[in-house]
C-alpha atoms as a PDB file:
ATOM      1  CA  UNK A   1     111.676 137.972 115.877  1.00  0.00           C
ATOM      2  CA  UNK A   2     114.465 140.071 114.176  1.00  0.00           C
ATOM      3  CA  UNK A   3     117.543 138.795 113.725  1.00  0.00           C
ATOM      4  CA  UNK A   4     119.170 140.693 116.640  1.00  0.00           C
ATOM      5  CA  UNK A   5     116.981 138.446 118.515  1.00  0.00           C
ATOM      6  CA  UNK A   6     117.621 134.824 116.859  1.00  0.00           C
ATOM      7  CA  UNK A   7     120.133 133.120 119.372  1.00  0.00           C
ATOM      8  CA  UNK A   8     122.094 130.948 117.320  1.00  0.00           C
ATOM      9  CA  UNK A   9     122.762 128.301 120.412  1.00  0.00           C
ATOM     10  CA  UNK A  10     118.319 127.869 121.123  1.00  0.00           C
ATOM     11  CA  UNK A  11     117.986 127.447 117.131  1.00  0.00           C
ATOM     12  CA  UNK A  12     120.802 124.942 116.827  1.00  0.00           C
ATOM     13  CA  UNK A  13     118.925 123.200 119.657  1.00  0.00           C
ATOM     14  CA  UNK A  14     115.591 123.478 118.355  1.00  0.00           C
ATOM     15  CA  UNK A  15     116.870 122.191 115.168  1.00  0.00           C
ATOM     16  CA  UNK A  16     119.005 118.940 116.555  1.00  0.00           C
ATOM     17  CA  UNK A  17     115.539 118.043 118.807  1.00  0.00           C
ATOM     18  CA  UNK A  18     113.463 118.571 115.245  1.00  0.00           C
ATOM     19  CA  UNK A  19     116.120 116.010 113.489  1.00  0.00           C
ATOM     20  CA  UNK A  20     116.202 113.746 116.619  1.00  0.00           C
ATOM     21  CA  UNK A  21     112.308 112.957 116.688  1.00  0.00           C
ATOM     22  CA  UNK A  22     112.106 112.947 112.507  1.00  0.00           C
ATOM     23  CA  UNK A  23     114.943 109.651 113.153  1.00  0.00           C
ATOM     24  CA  UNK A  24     112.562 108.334 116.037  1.00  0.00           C
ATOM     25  CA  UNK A  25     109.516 108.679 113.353  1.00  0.00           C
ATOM     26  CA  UNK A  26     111.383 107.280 110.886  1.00  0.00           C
ATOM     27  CA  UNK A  27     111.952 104.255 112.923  1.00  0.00           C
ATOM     28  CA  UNK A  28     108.642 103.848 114.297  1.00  0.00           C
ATOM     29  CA  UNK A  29     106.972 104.085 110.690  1.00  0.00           C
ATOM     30  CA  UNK A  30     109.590 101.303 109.676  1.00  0.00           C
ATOM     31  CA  UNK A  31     108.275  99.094 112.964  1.00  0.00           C
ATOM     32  CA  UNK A  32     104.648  99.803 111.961  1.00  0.00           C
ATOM     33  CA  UNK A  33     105.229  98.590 108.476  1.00  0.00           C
ATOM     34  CA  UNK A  34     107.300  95.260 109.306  1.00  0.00           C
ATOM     35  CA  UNK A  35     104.313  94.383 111.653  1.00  0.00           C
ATOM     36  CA  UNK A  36     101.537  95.115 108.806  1.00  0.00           C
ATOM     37  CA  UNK A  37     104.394  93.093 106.657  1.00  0.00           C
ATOM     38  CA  UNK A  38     104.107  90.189 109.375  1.00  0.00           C
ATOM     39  CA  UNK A  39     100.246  90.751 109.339  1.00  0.00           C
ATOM     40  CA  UNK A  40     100.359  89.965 105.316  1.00  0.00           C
ATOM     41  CA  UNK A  41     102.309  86.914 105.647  1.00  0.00           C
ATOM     42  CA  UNK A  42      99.745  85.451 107.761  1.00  0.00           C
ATOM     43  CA  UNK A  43      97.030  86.182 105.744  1.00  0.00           C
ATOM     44  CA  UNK A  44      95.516  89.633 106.849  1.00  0.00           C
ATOM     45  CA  UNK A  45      94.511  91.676 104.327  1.00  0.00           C
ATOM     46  CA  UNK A  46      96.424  95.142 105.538  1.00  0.00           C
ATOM     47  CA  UNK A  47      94.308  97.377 103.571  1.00  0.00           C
ATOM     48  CA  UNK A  48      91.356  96.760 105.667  1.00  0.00           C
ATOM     49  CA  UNK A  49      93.750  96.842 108.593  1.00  0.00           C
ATOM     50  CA  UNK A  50      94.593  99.886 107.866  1.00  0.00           C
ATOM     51  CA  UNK A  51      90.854 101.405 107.653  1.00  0.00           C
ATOM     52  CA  UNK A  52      90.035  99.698 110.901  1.00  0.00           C
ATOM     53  CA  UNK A  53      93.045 101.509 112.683  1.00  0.00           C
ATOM     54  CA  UNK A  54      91.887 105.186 110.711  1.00  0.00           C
ATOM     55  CA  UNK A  55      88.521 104.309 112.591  1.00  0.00           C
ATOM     56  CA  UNK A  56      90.092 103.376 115.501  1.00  0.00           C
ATOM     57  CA  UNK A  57      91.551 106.463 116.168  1.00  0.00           C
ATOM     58  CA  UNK A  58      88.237 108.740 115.565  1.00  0.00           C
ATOM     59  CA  UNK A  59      86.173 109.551 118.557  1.00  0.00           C
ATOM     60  CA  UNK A  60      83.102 107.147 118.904  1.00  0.00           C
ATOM     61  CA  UNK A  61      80.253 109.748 117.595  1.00  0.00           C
ATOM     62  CA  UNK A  62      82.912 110.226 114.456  1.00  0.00           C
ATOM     63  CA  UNK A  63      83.180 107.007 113.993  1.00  0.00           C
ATOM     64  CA  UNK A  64      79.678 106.285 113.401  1.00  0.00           C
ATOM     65  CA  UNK A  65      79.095 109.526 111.037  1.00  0.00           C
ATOM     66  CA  UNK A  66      81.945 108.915 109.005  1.00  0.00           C
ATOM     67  CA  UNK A  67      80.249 105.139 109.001  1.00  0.00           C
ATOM     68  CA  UNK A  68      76.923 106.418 108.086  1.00  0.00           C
ATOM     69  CA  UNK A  69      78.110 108.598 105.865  1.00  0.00           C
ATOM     70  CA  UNK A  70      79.708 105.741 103.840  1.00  0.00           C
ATOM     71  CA  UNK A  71      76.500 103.962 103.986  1.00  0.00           C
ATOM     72  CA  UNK A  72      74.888 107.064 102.671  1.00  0.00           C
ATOM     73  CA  UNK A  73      77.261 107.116  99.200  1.00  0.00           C
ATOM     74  CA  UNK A  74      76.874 103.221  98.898  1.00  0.00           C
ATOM     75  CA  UNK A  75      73.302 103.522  98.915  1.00  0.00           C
ATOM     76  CA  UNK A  76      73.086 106.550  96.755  1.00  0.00           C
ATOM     77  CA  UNK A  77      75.254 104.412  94.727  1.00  0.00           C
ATOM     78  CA  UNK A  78      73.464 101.104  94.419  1.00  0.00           C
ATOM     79  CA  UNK A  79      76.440  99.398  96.296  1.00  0.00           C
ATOM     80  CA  UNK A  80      75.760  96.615  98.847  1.00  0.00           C
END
């Protein structure tokens, strides 16, 4: 696109969405961290929260690779 082309009314628009949604992220991650907050003050341990929600959102057959995998570099390692 040259900038003959750039229409200075789409790009201001494009731009206000872009800020718009980063404010709407920003206040999501805030909610997501008072809840693992909340989580801590009962007595969760939010690191391990936080790996069970990363292998949550992996498809079932990733899931278990990335599992066996890990079990792979424990055992290589002499970890139980």
């Amino acid at each position: 696109m040259s900038e003959g082309n750039v229409s200075a009314e789409r790009l201001r628009l494009f731009i206000e969405r872009i800020m718009r949604l980063e404010e709407e992220k920003k206040g999501v991650s805030d909610d997501i961290k008072d809840v693992y907050l909340e989580a801590k003050s009962t007595g969760y341990d939010t690191k391990t929260m936080r790996a069970i929600v990363r292998l949550m959102k992996l498809a079932p057959h990733d899931r278990q690779e990335a599992e066996a995998l890990l079990e792979t570099y424990k055992n290589a390692l002499g970890i139980d």
